[in-house]
PDB file of N, CA and C in Angstrom:
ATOM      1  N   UNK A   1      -7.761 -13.182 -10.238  1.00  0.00           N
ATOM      2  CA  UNK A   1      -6.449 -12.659  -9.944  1.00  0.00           C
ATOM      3  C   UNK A   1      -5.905 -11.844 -11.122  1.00  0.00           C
ATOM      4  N   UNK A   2      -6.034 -12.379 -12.157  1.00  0.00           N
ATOM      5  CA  UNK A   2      -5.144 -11.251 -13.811  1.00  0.00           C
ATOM      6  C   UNK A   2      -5.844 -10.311 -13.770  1.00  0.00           C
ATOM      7  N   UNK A   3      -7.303 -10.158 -13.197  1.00  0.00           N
ATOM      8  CA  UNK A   3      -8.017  -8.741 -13.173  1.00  0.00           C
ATOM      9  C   UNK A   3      -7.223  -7.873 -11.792  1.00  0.00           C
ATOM     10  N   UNK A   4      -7.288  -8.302 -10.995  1.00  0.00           N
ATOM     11  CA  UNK A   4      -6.486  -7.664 -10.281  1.00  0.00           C
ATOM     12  C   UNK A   4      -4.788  -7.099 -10.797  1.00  0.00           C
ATOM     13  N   UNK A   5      -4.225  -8.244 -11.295  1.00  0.00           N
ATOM     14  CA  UNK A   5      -2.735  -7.915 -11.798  1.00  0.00           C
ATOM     15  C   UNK A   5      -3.155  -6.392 -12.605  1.00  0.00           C
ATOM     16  N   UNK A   6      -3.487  -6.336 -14.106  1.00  0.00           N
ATOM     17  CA  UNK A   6      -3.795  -5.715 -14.798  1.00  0.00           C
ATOM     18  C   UNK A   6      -4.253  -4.476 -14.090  1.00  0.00           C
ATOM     19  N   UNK A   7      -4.867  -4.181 -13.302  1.00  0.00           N
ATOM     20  CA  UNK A   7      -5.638  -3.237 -12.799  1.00  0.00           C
ATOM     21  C   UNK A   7      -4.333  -2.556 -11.850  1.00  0.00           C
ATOM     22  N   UNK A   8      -3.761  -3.617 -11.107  1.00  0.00           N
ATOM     23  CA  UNK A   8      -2.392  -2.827 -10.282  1.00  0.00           C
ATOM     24  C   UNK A   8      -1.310  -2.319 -10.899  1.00  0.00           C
ATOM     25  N   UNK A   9      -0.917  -3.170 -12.154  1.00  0.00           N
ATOM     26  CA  UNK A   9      -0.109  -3.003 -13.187  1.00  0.00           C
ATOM     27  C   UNK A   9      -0.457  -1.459 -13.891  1.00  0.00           C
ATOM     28  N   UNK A  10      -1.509  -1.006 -14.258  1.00  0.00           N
ATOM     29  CA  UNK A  10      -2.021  -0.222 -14.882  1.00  0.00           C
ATOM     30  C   UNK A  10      -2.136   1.385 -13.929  1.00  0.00           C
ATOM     31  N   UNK A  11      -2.292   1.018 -12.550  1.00  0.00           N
ATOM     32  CA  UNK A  11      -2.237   1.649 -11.900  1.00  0.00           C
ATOM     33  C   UNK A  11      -1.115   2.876 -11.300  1.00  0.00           C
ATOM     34  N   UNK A  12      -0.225   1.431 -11.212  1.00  0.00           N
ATOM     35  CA  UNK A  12       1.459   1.876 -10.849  1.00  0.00           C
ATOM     36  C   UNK A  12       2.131   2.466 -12.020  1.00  0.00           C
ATOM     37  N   UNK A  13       1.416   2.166 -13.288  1.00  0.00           N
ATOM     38  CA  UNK A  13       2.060   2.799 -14.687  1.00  0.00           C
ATOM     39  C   UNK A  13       1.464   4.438 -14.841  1.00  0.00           C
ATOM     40  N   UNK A  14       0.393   4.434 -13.930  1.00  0.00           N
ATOM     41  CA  UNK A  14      -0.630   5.895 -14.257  1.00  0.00           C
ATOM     42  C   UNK A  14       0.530   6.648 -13.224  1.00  0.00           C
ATOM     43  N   UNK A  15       0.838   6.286 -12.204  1.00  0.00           N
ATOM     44  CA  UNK A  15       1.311   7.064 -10.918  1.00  0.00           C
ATOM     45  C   UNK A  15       2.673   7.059 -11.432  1.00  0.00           C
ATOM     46  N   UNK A  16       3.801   6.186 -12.197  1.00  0.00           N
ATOM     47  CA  UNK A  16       4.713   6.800 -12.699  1.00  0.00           C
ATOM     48  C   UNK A  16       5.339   7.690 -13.857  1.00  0.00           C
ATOM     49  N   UNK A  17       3.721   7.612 -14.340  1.00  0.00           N
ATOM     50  CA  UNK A  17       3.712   8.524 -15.328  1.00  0.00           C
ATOM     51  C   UNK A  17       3.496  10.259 -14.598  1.00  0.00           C
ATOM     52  N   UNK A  18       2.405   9.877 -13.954  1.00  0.00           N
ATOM     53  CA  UNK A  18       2.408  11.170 -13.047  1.00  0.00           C
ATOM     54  C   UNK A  18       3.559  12.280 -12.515  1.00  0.00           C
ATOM     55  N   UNK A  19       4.321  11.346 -11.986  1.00  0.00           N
ATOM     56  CA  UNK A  19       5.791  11.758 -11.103  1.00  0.00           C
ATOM     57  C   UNK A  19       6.743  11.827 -12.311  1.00  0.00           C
ATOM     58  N   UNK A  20       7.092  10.988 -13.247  1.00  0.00           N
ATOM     59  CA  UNK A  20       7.209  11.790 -14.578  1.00  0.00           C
ATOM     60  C   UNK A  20       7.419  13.099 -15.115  1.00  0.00           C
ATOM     61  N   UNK A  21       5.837  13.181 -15.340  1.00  0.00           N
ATOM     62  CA  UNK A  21       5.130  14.801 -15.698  1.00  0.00           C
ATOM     63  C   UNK A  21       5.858  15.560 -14.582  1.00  0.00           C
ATOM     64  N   UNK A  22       6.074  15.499 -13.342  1.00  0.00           N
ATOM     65  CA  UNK A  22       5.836  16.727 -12.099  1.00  0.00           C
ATOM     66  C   UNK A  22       7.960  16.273 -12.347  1.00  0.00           C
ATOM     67  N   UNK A  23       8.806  15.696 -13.259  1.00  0.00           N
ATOM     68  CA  UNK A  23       9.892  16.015 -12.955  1.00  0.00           C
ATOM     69  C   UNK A  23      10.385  15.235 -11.716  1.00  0.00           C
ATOM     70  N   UNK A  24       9.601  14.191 -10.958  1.00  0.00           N
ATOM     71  CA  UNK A  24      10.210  14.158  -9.404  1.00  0.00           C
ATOM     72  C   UNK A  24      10.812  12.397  -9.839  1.00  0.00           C
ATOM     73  N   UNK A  25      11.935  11.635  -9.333  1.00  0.00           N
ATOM     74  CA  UNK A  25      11.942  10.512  -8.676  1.00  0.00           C
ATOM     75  C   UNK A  25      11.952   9.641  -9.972  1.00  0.00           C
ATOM     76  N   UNK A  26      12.202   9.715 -11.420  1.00  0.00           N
ATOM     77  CA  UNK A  26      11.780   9.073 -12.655  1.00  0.00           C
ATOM     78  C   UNK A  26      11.769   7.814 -12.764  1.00  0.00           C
ATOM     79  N   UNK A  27      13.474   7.744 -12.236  1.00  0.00           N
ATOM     80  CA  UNK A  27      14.059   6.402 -12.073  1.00  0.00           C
ATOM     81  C   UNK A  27      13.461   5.285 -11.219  1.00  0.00           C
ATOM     82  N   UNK A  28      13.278   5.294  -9.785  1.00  0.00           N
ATOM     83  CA  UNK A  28      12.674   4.628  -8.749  1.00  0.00           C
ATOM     84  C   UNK A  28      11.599   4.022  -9.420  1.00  0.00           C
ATOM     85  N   UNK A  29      10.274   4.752  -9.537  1.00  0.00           N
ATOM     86  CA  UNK A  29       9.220   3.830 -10.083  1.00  0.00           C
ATOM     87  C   UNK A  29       9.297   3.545 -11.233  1.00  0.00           C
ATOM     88  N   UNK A  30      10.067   3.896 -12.291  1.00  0.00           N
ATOM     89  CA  UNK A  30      10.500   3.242 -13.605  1.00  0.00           C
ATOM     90  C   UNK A  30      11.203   2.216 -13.692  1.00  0.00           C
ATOM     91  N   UNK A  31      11.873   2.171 -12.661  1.00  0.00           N
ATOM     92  CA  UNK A  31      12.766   0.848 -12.429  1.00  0.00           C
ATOM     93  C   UNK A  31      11.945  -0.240 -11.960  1.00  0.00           C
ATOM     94  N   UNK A  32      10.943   0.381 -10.851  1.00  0.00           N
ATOM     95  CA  UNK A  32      10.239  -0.516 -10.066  1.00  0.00           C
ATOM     96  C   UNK A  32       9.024  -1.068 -11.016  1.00  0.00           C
ATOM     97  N   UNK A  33       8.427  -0.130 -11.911  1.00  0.00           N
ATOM     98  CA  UNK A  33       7.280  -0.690 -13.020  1.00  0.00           C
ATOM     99  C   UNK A  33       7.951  -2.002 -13.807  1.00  0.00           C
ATOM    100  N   UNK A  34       8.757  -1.444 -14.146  1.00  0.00           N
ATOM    101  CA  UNK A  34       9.708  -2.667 -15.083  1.00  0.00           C
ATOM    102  C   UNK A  34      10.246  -3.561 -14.439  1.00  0.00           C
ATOM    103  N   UNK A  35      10.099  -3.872 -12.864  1.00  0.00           N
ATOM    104  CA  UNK A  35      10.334  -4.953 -12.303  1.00  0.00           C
ATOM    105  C   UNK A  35       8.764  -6.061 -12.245  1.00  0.00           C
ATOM    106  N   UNK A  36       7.772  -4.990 -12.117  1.00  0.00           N
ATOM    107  CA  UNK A  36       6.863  -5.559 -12.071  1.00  0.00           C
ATOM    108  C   UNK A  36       6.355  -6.400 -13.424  1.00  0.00           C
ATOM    109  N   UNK A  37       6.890  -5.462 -14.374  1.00  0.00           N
ATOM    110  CA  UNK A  37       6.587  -6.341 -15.869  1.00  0.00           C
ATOM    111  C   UNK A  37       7.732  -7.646 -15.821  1.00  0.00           C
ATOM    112  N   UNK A  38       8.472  -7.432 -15.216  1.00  0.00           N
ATOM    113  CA  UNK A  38       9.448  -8.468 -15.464  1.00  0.00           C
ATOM    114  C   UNK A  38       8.769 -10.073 -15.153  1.00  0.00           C
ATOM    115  N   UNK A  39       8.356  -9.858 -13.626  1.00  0.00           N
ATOM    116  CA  UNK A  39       7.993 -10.738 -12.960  1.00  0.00           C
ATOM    117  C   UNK A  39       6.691 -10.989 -12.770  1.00  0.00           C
ATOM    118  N   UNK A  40       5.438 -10.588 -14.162  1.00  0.00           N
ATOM    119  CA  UNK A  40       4.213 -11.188 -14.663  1.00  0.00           C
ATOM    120  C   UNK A  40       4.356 -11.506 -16.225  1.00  0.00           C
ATOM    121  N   UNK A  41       5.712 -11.352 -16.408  1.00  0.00           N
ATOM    122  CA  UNK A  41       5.654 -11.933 -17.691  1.00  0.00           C
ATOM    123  C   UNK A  41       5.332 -11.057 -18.922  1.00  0.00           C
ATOM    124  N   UNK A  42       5.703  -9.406 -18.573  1.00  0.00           N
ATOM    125  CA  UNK A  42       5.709  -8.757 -19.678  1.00  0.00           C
ATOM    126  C   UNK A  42       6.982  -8.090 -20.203  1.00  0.00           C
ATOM    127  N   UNK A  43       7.542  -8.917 -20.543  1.00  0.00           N
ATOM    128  CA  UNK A  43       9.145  -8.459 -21.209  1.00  0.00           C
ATOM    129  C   UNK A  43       9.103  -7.455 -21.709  1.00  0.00           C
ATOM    130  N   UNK A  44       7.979  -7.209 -22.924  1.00  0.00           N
ATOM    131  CA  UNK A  44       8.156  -6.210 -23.732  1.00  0.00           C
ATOM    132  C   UNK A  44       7.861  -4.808 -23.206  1.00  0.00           C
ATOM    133  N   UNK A  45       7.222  -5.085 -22.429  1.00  0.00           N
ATOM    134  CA  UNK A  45       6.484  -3.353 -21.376  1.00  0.00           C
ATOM    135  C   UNK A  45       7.632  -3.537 -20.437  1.00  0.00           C
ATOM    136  N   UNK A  46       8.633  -4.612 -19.994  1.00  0.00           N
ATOM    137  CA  UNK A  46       9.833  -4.039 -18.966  1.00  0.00           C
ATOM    138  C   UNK A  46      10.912  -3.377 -19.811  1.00  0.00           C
ATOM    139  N   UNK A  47      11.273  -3.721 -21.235  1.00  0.00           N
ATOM    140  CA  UNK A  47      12.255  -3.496 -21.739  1.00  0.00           C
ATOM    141  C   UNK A  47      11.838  -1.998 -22.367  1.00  0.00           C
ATOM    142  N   UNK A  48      10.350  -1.701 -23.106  1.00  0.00           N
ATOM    143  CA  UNK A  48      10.152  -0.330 -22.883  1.00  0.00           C
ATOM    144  C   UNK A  48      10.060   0.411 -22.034  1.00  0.00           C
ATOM    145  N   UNK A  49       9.969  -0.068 -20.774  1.00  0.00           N
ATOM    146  CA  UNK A  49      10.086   1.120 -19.237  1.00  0.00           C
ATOM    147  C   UNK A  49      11.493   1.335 -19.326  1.00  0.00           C
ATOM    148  N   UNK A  50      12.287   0.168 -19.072  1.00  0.00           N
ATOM    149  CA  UNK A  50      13.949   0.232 -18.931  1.00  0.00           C
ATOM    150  C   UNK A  50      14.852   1.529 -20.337  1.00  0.00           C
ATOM    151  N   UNK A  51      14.047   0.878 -21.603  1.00  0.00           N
ATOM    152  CA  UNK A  51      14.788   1.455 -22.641  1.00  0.00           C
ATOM    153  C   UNK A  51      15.554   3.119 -22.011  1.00  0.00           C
ATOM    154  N   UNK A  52      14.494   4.416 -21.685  1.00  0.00           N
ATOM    155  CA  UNK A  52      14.326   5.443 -21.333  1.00  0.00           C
ATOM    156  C   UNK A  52      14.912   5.618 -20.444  1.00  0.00           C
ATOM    157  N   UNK A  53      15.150   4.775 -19.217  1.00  0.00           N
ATOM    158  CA  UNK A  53      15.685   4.660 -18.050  1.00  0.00           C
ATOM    159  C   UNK A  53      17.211   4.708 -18.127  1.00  0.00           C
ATOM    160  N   UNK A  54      18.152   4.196 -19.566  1.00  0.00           N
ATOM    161  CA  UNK A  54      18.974   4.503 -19.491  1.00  0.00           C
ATOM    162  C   UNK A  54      19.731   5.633 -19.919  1.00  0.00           C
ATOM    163  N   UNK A  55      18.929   6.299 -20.713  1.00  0.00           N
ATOM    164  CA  UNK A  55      19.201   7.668 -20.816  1.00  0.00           C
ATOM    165  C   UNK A  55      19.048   8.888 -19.826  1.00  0.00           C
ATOM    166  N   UNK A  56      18.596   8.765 -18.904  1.00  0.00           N
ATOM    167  CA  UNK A  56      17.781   9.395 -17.650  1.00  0.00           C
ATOM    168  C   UNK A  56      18.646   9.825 -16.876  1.00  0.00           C
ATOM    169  N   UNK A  57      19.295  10.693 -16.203  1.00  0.00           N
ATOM    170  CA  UNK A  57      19.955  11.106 -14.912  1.00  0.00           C
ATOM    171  C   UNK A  57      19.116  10.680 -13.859  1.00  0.00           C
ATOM    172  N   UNK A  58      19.628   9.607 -13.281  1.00  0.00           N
ATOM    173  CA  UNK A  58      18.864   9.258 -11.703  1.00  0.00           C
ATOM    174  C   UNK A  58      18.175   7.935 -12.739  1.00  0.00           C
ATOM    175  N   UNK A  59      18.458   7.308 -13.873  1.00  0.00           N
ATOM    176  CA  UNK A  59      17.424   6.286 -14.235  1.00  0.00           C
ATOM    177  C   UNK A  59      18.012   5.082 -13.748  1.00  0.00           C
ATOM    178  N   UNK A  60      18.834   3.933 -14.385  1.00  0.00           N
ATOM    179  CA  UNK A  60      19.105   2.895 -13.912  1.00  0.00           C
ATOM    180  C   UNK A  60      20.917   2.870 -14.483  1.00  0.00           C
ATOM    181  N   UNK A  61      21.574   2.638 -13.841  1.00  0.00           N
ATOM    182  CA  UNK A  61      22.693   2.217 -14.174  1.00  0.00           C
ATOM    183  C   UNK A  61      23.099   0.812 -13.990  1.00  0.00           C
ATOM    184  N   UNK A  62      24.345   0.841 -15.231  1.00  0.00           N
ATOM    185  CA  UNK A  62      24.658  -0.883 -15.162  1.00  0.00           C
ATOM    186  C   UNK A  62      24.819  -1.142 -13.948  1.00  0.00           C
ATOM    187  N   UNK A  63      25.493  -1.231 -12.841  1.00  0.00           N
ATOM    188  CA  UNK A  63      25.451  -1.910 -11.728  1.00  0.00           C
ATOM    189  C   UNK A  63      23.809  -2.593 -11.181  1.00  0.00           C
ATOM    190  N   UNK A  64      23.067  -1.781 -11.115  1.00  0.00           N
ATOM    191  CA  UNK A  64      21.694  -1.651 -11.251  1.00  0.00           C
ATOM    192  C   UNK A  64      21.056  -2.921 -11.795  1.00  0.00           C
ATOM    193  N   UNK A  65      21.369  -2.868 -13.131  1.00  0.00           N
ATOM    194  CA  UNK A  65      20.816  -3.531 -14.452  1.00  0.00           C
ATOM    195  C   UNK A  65      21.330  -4.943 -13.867  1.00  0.00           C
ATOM    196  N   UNK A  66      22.859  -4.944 -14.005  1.00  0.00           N
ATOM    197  CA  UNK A  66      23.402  -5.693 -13.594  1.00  0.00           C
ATOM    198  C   UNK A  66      23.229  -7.107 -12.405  1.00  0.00           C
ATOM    199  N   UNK A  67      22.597  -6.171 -11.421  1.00  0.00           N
ATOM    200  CA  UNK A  67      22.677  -7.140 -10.316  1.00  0.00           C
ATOM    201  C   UNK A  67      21.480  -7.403 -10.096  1.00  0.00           C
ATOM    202  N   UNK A  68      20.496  -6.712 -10.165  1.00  0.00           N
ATOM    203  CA  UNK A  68      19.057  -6.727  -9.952  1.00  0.00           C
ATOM    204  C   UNK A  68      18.479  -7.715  -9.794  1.00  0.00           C
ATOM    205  N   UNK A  69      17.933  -8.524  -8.626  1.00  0.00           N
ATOM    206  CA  UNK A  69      17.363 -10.060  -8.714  1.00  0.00           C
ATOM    207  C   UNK A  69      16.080  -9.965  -9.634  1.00  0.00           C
ATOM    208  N   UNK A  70      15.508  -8.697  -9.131  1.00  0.00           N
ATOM    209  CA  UNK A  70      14.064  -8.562  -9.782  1.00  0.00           C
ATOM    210  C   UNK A  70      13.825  -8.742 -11.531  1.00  0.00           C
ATOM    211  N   UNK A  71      14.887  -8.104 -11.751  1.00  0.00           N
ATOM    212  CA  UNK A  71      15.358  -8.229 -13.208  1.00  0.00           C
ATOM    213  C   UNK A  71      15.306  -9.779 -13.836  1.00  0.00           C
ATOM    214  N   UNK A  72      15.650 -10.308 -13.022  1.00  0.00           N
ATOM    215  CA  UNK A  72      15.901 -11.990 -13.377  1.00  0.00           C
ATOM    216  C   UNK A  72      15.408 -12.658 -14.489  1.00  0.00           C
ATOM    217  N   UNK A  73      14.039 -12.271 -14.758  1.00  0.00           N
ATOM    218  CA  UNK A  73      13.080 -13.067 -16.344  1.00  0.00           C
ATOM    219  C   UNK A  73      13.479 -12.052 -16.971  1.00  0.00           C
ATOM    220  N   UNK A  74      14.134 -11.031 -17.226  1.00  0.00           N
ATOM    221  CA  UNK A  74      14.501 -10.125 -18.306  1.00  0.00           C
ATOM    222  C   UNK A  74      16.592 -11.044 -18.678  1.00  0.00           C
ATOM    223  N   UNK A  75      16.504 -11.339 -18.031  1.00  0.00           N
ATOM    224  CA  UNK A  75      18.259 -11.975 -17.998  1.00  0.00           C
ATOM    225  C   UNK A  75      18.435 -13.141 -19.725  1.00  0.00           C
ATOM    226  N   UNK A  76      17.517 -13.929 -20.144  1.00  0.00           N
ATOM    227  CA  UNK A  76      17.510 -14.207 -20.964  1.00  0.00           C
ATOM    228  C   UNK A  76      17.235 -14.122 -22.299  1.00  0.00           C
ATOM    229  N   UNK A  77      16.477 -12.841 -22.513  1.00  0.00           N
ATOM    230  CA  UNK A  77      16.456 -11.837 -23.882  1.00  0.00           C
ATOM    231  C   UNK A  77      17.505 -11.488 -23.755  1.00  0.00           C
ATOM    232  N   UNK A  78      18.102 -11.528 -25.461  1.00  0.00           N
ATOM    233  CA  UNK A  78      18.700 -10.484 -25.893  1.00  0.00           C
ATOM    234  C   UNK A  78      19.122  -8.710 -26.066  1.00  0.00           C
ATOM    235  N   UNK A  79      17.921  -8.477 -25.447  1.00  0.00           N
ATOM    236  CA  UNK A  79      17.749  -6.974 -25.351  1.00  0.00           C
ATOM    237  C   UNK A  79      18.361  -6.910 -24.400  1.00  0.00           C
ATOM    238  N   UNK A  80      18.621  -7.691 -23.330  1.00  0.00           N
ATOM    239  CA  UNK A  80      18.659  -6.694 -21.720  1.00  0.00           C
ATOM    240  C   UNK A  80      20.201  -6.949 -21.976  1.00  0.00           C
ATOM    241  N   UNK A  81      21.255  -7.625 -22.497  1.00  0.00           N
ATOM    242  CA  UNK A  81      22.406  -8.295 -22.924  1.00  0.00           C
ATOM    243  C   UNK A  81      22.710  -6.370 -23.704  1.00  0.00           C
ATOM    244  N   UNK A  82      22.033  -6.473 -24.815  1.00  0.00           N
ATOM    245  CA  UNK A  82      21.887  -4.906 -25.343  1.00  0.00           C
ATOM    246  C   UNK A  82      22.136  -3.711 -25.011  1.00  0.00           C
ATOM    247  N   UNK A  83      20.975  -3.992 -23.725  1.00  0.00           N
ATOM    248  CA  UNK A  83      21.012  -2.639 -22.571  1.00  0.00           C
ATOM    249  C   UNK A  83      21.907  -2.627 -21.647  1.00  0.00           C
ATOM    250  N   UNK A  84      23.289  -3.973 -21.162  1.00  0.00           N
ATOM    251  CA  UNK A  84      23.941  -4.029 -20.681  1.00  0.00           C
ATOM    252  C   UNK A  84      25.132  -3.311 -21.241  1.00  0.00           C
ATOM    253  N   UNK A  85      25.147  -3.232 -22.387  1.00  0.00           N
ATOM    254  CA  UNK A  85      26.254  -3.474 -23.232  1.00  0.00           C
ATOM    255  C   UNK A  85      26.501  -1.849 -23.062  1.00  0.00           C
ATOM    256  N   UNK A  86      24.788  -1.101 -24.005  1.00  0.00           N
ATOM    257  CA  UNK A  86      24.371   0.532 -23.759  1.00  0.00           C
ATOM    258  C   UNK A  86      25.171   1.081 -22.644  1.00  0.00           C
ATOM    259  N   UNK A  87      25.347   0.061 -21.094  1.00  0.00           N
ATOM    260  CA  UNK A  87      25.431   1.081 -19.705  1.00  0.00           C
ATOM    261  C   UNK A  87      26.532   0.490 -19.681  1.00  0.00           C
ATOM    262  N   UNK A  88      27.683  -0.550 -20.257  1.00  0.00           N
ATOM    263  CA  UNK A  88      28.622  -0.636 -19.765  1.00  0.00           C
ATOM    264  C   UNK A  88      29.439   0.291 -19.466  1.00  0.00           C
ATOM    265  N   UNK A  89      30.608   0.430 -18.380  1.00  0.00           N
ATOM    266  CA  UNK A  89      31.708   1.272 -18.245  1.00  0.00           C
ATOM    267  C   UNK A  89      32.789   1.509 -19.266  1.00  0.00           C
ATOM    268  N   UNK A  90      33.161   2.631 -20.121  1.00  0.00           N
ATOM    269  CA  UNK A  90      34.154   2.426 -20.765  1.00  0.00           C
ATOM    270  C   UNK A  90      35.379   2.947 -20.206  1.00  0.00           C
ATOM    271  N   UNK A  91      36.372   2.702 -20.802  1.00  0.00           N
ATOM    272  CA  UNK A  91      37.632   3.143 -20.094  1.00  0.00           C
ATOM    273  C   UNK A  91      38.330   4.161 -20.424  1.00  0.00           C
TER     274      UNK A  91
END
């Protein structure tokens, strides 16, 4: 099965890199890669997909960040507290 993970993981990272390059959709599978790191246990490859994502037009906004179930194993680092803070609303 981790050969499989790794191999899908690796996969979905080639194809959002792709769409990337071509300018199309950044956010969607950047959001969605970094859900997938979330929920095999790679914090550090979700919080570098996410980092970028909040600088991005169309990347992730706090509401986003915020509510995200998928997000859930990222909820107890400090970073994502960080990246909340980055997208909060100011007044």
């Amino acid at each position: 099965m981790m050969g499989k993970h790794r191999h899908g993981t690796v996969r979905f990272a080639g194809l959002s890199n792709r769409l990337r390059s071509h300018g199309t959709a950044v956010g969607v599978p950047g959001c969605s890669l970094a859900q997938v790191y979330a929920w095999t246990d790679e914090s550090d490859l979700a919080f570098v997909t996410l980092r970028p994502l909040t600088k991005t037009p169309n990347g992730i906004c706090y509401g986003d960040l915020r509510r995200n179930p998928f997000l859930d194993p990222l909820r107890k680092d400090p970073r994502f507290d960080k990246l909340l803070a980055e997208l909060a609303p100011r007044d």
